[in-house]
C-alpha atoms as a PDB file:
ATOM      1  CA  UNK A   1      47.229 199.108 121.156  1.00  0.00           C
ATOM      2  CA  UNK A   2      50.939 198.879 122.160  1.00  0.00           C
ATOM      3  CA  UNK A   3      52.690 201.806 124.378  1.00  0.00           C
ATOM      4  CA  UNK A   4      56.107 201.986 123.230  1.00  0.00           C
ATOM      5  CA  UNK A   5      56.922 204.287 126.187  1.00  0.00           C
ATOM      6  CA  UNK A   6      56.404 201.424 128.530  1.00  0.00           C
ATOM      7  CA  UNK A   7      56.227 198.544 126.794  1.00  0.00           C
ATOM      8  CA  UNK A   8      53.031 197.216 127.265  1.00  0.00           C
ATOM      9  CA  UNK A   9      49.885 196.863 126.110  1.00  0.00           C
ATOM     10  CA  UNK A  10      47.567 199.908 126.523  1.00  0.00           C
ATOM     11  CA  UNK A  11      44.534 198.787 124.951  1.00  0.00           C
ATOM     12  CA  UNK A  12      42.690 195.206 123.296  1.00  0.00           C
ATOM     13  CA  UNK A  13      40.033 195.220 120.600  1.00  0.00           C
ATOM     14  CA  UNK A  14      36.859 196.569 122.500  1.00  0.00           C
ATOM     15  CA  UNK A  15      33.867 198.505 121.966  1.00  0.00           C
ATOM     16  CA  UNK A  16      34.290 202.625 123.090  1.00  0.00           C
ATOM     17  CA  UNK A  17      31.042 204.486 122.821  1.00  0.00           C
ATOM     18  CA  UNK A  18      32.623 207.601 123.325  1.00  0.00           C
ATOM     19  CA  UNK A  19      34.366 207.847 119.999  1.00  0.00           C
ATOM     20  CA  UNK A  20      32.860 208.072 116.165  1.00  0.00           C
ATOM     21  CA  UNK A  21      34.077 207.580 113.063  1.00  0.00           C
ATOM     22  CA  UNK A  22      33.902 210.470 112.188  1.00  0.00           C
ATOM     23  CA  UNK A  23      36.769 211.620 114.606  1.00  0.00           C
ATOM     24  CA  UNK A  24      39.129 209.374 112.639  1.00  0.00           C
ATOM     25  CA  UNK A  25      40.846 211.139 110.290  1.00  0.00           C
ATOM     26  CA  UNK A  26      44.916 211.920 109.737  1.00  0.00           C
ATOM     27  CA  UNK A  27      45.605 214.530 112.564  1.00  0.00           C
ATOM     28  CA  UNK A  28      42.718 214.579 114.578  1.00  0.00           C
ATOM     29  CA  UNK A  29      43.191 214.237 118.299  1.00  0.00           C
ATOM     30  CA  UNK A  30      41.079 211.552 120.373  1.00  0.00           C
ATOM     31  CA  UNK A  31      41.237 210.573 123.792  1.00  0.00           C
ATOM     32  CA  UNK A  32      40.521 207.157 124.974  1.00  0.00           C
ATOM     33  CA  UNK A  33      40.052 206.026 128.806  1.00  0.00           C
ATOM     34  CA  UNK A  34      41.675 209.539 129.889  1.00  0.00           C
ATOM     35  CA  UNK A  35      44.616 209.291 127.169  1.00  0.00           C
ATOM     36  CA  UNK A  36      44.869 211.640 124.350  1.00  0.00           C
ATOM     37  CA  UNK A  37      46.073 210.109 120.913  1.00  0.00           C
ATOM     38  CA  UNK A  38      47.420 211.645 117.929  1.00  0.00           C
ATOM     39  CA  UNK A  39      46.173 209.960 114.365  1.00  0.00           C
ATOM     40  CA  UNK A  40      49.304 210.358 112.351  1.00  0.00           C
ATOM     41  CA  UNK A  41      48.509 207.309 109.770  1.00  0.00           C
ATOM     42  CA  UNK A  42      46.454 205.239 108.916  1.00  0.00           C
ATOM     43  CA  UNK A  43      47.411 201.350 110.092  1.00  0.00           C
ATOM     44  CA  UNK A  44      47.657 200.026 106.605  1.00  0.00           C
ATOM     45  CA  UNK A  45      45.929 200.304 103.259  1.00  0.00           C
ATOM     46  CA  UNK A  46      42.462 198.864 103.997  1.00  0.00           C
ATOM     47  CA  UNK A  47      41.968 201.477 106.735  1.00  0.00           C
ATOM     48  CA  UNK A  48      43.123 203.959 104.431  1.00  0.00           C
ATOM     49  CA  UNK A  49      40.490 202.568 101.930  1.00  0.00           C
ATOM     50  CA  UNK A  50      37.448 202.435 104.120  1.00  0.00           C
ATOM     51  CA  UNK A  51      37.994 205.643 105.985  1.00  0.00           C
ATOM     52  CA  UNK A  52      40.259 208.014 103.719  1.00  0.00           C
ATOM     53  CA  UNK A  53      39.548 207.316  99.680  1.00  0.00           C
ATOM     54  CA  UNK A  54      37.093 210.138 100.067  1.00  0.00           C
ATOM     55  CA  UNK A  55      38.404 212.692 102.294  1.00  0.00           C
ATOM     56  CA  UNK A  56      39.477 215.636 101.290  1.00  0.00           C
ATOM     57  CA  UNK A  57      40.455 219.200 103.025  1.00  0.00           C
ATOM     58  CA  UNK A  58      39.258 222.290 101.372  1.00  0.00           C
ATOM     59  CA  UNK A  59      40.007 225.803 102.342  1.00  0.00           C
ATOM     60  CA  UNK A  60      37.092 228.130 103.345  1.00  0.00           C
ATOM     61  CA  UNK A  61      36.884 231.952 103.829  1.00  0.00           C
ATOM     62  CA  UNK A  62      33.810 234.026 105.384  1.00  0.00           C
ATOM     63  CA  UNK A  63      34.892 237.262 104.352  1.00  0.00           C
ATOM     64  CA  UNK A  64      35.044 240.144 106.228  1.00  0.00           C
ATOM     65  CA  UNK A  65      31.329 241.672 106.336  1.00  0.00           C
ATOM     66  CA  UNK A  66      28.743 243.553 108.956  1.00  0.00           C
ATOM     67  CA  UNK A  67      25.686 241.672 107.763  1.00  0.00           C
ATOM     68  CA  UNK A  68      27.558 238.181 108.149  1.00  0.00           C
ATOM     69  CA  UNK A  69      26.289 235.892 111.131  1.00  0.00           C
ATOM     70  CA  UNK A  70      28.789 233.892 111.766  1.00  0.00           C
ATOM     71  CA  UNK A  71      26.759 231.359 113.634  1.00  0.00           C
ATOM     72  CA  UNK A  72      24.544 230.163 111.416  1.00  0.00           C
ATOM     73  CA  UNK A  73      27.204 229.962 108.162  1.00  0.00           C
ATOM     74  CA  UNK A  74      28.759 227.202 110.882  1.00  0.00           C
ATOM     75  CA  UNK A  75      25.887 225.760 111.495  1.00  0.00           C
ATOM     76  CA  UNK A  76      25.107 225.069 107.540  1.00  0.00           C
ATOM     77  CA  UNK A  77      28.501 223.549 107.114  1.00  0.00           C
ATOM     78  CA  UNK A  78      28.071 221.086 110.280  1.00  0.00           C
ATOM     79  CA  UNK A  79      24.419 219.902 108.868  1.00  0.00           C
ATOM     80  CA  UNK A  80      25.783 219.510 105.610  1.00  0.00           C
ATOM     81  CA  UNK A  81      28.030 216.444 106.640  1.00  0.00           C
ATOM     82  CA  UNK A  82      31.366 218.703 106.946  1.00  0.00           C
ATOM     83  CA  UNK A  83      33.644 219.542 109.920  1.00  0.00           C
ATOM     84  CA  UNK A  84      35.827 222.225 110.685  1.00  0.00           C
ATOM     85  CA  UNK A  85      39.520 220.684 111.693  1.00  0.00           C
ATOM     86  CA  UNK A  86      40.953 224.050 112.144  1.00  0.00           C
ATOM     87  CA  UNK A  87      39.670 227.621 112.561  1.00  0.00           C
ATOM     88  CA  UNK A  88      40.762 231.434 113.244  1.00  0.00           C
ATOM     89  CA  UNK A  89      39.864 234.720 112.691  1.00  0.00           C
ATOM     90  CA  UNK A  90      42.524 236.690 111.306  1.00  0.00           C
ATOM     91  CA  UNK A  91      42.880 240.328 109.791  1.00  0.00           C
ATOM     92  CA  UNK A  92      43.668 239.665 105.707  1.00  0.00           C
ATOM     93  CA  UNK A  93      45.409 242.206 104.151  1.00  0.00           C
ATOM     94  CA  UNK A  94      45.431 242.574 100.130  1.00  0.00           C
ATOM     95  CA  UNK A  95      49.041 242.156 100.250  1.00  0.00           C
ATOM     96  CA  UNK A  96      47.830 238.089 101.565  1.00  0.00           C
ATOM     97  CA  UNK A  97      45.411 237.370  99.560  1.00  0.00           C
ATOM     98  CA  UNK A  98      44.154 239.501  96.456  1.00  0.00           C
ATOM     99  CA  UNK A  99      41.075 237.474  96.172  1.00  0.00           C
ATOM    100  CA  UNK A 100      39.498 239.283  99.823  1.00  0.00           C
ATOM    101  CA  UNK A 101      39.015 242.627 100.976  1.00  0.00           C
ATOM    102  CA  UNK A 102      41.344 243.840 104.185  1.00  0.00           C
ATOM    103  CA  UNK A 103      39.664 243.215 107.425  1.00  0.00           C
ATOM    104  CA  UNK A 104      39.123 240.586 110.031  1.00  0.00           C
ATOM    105  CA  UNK A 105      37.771 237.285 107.959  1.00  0.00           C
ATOM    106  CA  UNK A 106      37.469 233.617 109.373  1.00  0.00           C
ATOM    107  CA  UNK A 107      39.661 231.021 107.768  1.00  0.00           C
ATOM    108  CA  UNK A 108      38.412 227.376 108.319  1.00  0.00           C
ATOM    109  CA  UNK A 109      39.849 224.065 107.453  1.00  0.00           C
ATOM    110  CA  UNK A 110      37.151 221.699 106.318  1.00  0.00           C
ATOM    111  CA  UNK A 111      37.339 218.172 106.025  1.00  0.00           C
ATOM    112  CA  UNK A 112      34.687 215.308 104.495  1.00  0.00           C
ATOM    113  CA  UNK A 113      33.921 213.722 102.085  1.00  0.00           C
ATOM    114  CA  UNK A 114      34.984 215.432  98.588  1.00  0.00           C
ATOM    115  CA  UNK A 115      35.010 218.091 100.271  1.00  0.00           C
ATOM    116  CA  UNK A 116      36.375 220.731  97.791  1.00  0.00           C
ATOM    117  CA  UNK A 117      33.178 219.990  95.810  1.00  0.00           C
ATOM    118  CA  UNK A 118      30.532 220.234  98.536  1.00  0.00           C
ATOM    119  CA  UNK A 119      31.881 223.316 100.195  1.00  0.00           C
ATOM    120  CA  UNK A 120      31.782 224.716  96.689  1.00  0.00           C
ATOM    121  CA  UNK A 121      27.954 223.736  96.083  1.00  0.00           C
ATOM    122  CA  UNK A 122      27.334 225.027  99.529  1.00  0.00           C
ATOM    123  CA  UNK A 123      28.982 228.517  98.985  1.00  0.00           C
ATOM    124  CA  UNK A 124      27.814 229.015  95.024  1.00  0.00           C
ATOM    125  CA  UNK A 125      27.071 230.546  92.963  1.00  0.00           C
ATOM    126  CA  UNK A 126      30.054 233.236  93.108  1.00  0.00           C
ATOM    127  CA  UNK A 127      27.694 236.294  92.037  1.00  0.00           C
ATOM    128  CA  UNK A 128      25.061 236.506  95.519  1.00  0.00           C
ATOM    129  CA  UNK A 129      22.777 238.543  92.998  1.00  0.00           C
ATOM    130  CA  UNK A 130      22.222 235.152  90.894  1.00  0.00           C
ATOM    131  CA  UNK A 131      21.579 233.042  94.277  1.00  0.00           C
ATOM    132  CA  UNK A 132      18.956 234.764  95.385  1.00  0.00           C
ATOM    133  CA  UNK A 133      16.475 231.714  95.091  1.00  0.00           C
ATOM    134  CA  UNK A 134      18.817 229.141  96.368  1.00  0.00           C
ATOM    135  CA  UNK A 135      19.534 228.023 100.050  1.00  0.00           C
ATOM    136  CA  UNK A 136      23.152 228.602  99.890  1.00  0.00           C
ATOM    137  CA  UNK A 137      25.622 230.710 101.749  1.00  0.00           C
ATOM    138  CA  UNK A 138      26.335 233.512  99.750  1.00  0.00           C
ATOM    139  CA  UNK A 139      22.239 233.472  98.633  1.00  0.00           C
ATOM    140  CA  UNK A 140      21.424 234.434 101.843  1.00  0.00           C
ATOM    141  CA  UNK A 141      24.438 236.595 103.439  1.00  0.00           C
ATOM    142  CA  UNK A 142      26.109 237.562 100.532  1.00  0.00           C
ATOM    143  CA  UNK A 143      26.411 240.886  98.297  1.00  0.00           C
ATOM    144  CA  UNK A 144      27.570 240.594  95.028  1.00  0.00           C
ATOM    145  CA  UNK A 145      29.791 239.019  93.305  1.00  0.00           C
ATOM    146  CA  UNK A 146      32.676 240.260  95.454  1.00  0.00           C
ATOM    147  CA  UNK A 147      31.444 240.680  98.158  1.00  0.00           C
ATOM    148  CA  UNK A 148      29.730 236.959  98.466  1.00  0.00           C
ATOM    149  CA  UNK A 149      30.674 236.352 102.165  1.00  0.00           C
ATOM    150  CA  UNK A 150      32.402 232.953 101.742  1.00  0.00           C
ATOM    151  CA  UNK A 151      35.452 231.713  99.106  1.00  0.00           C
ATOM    152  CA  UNK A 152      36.316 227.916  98.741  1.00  0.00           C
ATOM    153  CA  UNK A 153      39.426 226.623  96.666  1.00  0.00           C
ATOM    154  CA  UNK A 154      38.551 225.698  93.047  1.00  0.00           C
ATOM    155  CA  UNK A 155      40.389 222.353  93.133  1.00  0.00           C
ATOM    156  CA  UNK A 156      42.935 220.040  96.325  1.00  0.00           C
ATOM    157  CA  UNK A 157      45.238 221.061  94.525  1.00  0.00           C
ATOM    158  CA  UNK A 158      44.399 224.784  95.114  1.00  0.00           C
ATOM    159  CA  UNK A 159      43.395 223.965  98.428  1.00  0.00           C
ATOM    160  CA  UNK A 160      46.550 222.274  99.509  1.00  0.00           C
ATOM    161  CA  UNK A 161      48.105 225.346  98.916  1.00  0.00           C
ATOM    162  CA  UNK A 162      45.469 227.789 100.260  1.00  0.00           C
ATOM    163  CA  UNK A 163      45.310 225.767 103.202  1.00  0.00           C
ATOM    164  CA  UNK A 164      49.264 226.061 104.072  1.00  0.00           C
ATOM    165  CA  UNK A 165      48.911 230.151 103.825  1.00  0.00           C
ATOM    166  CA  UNK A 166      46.601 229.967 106.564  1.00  0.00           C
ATOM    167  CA  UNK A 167      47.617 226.978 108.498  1.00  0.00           C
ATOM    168  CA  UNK A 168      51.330 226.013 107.594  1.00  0.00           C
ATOM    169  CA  UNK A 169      52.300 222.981 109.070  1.00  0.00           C
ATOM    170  CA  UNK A 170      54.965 223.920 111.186  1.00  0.00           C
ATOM    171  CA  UNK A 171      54.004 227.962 112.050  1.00  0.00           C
ATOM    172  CA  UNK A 172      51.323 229.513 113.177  1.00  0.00           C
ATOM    173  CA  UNK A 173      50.663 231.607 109.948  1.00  0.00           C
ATOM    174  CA  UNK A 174      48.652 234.748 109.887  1.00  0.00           C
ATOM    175  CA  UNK A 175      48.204 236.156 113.844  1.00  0.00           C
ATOM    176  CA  UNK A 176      44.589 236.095 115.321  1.00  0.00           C
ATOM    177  CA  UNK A 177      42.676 239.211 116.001  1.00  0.00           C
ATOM    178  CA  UNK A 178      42.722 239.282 119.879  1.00  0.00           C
ATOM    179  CA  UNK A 179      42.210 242.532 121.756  1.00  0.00           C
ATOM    180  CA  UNK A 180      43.039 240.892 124.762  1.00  0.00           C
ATOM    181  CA  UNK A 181      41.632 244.191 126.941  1.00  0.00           C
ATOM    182  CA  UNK A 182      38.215 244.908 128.244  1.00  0.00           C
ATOM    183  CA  UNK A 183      37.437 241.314 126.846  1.00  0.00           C
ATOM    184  CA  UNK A 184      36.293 237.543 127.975  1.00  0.00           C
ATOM    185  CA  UNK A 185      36.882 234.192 127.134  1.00  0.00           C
ATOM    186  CA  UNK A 186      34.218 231.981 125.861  1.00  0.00           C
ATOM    187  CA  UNK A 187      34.738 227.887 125.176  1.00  0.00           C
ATOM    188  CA  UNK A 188      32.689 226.378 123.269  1.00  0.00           C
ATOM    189  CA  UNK A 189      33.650 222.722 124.851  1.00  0.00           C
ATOM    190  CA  UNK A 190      34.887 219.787 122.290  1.00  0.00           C
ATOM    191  CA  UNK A 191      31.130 217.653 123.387  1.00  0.00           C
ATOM    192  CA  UNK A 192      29.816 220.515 121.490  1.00  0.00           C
ATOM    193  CA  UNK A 193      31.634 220.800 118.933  1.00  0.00           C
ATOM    194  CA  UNK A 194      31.025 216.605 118.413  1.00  0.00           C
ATOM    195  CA  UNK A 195      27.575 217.145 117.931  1.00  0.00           C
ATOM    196  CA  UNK A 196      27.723 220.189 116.273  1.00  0.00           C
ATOM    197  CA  UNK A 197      26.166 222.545 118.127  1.00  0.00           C
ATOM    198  CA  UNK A 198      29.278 224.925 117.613  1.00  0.00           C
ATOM    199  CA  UNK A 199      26.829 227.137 114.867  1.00  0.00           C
ATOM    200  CA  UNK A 200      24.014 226.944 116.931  1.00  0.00           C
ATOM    201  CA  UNK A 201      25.652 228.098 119.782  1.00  0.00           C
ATOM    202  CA  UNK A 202      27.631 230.772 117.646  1.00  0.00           C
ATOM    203  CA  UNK A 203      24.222 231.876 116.440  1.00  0.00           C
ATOM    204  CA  UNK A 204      22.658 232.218 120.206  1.00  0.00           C
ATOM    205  CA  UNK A 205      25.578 234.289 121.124  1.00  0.00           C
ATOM    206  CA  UNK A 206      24.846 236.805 118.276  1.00  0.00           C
ATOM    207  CA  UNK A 207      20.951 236.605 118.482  1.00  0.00           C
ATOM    208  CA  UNK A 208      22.206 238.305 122.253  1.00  0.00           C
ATOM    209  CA  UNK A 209      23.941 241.277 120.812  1.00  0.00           C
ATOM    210  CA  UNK A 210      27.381 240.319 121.447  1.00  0.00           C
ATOM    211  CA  UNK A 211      30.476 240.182 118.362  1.00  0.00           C
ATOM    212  CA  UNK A 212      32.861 237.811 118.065  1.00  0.00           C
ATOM    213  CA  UNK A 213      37.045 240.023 118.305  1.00  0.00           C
ATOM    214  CA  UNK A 214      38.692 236.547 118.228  1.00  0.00           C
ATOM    215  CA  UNK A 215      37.777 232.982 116.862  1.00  0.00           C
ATOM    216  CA  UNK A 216      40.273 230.207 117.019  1.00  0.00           C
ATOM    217  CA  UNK A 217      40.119 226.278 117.445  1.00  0.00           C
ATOM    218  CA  UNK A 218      42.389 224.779 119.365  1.00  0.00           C
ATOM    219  CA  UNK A 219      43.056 221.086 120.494  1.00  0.00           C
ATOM    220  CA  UNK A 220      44.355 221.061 124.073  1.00  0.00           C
ATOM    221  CA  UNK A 221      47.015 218.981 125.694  1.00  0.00           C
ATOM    222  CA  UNK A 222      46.111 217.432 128.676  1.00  0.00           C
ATOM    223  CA  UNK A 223      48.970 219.701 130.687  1.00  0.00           C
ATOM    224  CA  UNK A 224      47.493 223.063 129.407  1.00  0.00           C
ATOM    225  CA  UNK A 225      43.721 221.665 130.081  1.00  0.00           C
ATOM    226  CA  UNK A 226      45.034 221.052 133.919  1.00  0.00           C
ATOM    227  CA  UNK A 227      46.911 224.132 133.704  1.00  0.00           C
ATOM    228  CA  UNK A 228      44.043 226.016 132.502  1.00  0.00           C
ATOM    229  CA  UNK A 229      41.436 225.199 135.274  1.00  0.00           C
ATOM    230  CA  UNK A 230      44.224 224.634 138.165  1.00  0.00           C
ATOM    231  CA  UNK A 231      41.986 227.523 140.019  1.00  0.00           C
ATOM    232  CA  UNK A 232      38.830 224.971 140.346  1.00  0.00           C
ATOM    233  CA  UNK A 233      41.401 222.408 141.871  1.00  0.00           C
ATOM    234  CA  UNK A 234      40.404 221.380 145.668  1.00  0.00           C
ATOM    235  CA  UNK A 235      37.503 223.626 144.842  1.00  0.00           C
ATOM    236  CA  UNK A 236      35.032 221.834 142.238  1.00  0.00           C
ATOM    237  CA  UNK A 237      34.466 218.110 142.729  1.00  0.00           C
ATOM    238  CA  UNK A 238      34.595 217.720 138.818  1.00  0.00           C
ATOM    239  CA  UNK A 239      37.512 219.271 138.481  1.00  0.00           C
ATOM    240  CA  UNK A 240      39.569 216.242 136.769  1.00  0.00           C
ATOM    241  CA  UNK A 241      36.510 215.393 134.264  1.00  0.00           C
ATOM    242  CA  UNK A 242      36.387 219.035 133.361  1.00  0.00           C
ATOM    243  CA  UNK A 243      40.403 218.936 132.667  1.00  0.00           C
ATOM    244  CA  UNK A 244      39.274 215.622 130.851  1.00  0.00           C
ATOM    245  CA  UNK A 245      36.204 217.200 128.314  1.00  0.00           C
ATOM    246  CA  UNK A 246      38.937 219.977 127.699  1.00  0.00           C
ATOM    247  CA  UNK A 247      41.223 217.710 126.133  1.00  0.00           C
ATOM    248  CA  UNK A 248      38.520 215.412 124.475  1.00  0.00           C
ATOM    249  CA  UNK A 249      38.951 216.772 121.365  1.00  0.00           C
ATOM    250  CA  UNK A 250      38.955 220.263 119.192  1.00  0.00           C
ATOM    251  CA  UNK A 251      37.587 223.270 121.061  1.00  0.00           C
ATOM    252  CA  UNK A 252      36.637 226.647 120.006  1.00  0.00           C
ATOM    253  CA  UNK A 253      37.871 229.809 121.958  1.00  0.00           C
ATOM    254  CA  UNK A 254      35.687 233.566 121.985  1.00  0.00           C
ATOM    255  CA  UNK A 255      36.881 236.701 122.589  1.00  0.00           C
ATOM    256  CA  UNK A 256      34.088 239.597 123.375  1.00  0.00           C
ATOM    257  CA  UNK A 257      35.429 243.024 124.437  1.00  0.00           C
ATOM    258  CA  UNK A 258      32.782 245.470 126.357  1.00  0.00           C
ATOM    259  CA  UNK A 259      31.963 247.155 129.637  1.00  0.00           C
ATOM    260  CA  UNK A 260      31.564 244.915 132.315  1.00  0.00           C
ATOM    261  CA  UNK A 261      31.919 242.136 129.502  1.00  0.00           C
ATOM    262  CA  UNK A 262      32.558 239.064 131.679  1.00  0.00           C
ATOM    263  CA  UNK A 263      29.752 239.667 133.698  1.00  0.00           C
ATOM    264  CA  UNK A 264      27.139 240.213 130.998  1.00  0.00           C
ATOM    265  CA  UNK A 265      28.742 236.834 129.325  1.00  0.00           C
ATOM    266  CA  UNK A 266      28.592 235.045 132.413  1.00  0.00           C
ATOM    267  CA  UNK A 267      24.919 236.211 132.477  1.00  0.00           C
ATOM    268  CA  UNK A 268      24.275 234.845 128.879  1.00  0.00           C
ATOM    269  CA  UNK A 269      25.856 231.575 129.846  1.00  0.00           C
ATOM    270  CA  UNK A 270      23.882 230.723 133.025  1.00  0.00           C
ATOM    271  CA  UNK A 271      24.675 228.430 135.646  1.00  0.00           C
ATOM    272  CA  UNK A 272      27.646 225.830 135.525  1.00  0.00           C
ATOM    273  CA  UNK A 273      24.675 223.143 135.497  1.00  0.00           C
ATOM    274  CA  UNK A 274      22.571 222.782 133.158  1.00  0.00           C
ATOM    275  CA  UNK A 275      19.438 221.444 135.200  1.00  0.00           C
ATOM    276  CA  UNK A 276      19.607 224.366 137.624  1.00  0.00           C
ATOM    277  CA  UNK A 277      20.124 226.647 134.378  1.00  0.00           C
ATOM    278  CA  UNK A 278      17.230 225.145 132.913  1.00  0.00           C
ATOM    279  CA  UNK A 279      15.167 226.381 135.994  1.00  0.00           C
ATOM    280  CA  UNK A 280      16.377 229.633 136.890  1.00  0.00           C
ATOM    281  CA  UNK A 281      17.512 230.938 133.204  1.00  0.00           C
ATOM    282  CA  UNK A 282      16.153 228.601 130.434  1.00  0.00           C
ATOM    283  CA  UNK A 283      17.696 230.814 127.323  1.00  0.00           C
ATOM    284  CA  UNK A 284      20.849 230.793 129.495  1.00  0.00           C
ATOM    285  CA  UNK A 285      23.493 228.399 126.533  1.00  0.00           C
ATOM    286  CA  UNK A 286      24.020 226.298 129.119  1.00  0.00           C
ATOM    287  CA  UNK A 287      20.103 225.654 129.619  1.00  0.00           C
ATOM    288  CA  UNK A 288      19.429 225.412 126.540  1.00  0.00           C
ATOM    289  CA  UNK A 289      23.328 223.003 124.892  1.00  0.00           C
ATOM    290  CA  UNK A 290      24.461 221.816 128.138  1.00  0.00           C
ATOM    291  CA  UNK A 291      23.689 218.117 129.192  1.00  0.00           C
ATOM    292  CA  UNK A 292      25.222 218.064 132.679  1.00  0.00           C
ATOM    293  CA  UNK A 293      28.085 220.143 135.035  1.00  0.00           C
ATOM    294  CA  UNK A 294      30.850 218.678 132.991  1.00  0.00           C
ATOM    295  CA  UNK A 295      29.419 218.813 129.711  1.00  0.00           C
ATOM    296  CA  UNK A 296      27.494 221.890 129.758  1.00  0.00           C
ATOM    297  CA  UNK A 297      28.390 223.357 125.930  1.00  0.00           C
ATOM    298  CA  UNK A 298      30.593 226.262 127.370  1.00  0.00           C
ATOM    299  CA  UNK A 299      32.860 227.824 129.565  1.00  0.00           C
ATOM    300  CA  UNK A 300      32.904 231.240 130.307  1.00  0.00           C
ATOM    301  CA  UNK A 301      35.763 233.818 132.207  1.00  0.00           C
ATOM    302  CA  UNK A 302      34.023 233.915 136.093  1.00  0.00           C
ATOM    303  CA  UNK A 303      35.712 237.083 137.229  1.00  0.00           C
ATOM    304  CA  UNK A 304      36.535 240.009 136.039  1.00  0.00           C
ATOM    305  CA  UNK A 305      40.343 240.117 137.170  1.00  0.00           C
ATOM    306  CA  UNK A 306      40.700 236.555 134.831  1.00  0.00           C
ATOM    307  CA  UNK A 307      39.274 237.912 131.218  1.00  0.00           C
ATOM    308  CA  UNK A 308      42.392 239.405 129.944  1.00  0.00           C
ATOM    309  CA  UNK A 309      44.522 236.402 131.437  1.00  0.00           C
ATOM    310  CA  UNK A 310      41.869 234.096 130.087  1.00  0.00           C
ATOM    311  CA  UNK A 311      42.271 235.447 126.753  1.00  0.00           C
ATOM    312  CA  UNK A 312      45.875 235.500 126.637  1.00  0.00           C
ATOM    313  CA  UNK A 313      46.363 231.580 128.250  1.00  0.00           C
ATOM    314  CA  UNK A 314      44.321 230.739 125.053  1.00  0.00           C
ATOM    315  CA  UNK A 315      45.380 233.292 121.856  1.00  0.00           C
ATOM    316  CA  UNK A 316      48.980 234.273 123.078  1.00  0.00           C
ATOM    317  CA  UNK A 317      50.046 231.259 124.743  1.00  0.00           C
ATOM    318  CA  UNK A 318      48.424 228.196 123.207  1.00  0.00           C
ATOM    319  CA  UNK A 319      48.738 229.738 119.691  1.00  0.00           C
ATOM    320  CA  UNK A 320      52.475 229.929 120.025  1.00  0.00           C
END
């Protein structure tokens, strides 16, 4: 690997344990020994072969509904061989799409293999009432046959273009749902996400009573990660391998809005490390996802004062 910015060579054939292959794909974002790499192409048409001939994107849609948990419709597409690339909640008016009814709904981007078909199988059939007896998505959160929880494009063709309403490439598209008052920030960190614990997690946070008011994915530059946590600087002895896990790869940011919000959060969360949270609060998310101080599933606003600035770093500044 050749760095063109000063000429010379950044990287020989070797084995890195840290990356899969399923984190090479066309605009994913890796980092190898602490330097974050943008996959615009693949290096010629054997590559393309081995790792692209069967991946597709698809578009998917949970619809805006009560009885929805969020958490585990994640989960199923994560242990079904999928992964989410992109991600936001967003209020959908009819005036966007005809197909869903107004109200906050969660737009994903999912990529594997023929994907457009398996996210299909997943979701069917389109009438809940006639999946009753089957394991799938709308079977088991949906309500009819309009109100079926999830909608996936018919065809890539129909996805391509589904896709670019919700995440246009350049623009931001449809604006996120953050209150941004009375509200924390959780992070569900990109180790997580990697091994797909991102549902699981989702669903803890739910099974505790609290509702998700914003839901984005983001994929951090290395300045915004250090940016970010410049308040731990001097302070936390891991403070340049938790700027480091930030930008590791695609992260998912929380909002929650409540009375004394960030400190019930915080609660939910336990301590920063994982052993000690395993001891003093073992249903704690960090007790029960986290595998050390670094890489300890989430990260959650500390004080009060930071939620709404928190929130804002993340869904008003990042998302511009």
């Amino acid at each position: 690997m050749f760095d063109i910015k000063n000429h010379r060579t950044f990287l020989k054939r070797t084995k890195y344990d840290a990356l899969r292959t399923e984190d090479l794909f066309v605009g994913s974002k890796i980092t190898v020994y602490a330097r974050q790499l943008h996959l615009v192409d693949y290096g010629d048409q054997y590559t393309s072969r081995k790792l692209g001939s069967r991946k597709e994107r698809t578009l998917g849609v949970i619809k805006p509904s009560s009885d929805v948990k969020l958490g585990k419709l994640i989960d199923k597409i994560y242990s079904s061989g999928l992964v989410i690339t992109k991600a936001k909640m967003t209020n959908i008016t009819r005036e966007l799409l005809q197909y869903l009814t107004c109200g906050p709904a969660v737009a994903l981007e999912i990529l594997g293999d023929e994907a457009v078909s398996a996210w299909k199988k997943l979701i069917e059939s389109s009438d809940s009432n006639r999946a009753r007896n089957e394991a799938r998505v709308r079977a088991l959160y949906g309500i009819d046959g309009i109100g079926n929880s999830a909608h996936g494009s018919e065809c890539a063709a129909a996805a391509a273009r589904e896709l670019e309403i919700f995440f246009p490439s350049p623009g931001r598209g449809p604006s996120n749902t953050a209150k941004c008052t009375d509200c924390t920030l959780c992070i569900i960190k990109p180790h997580a996400i990697v091994e797909g614990l991102a549902g699981k997690i989702m669903s803890a946070i739910e099974e505790r009573g609290f509702n998700f008011t914003a839901l984005q994915m983001f994929y951090v530059e290395r300045t915004n990660a250090d940016e970010f946590f410049e308040v731990y600087k001097g302070v936390v002895a891991e403070y340049n391998e938790m700027v480091m896990e930030l930008c590791s790869g695609p992260c998912l940011a929380l909002e929650f809005q409540g009375n004394e919000i960030q400190k019930s959060f915080r609660e939910c969360c336990g301590p920063a490390d994982p052993e000690i949270a395993r001891h003093l609060r073992p249903r704690s998310l960090r007790a029960l996802f986290g595998k050390n101080k670094v890489q300890n599933a989430v990260h959650c606003t500390d004080l009060p004062e930071d939620g709404v600035l928190e929130v804002q770093y993340f869904f008003k500044i990042l998302d511009n």
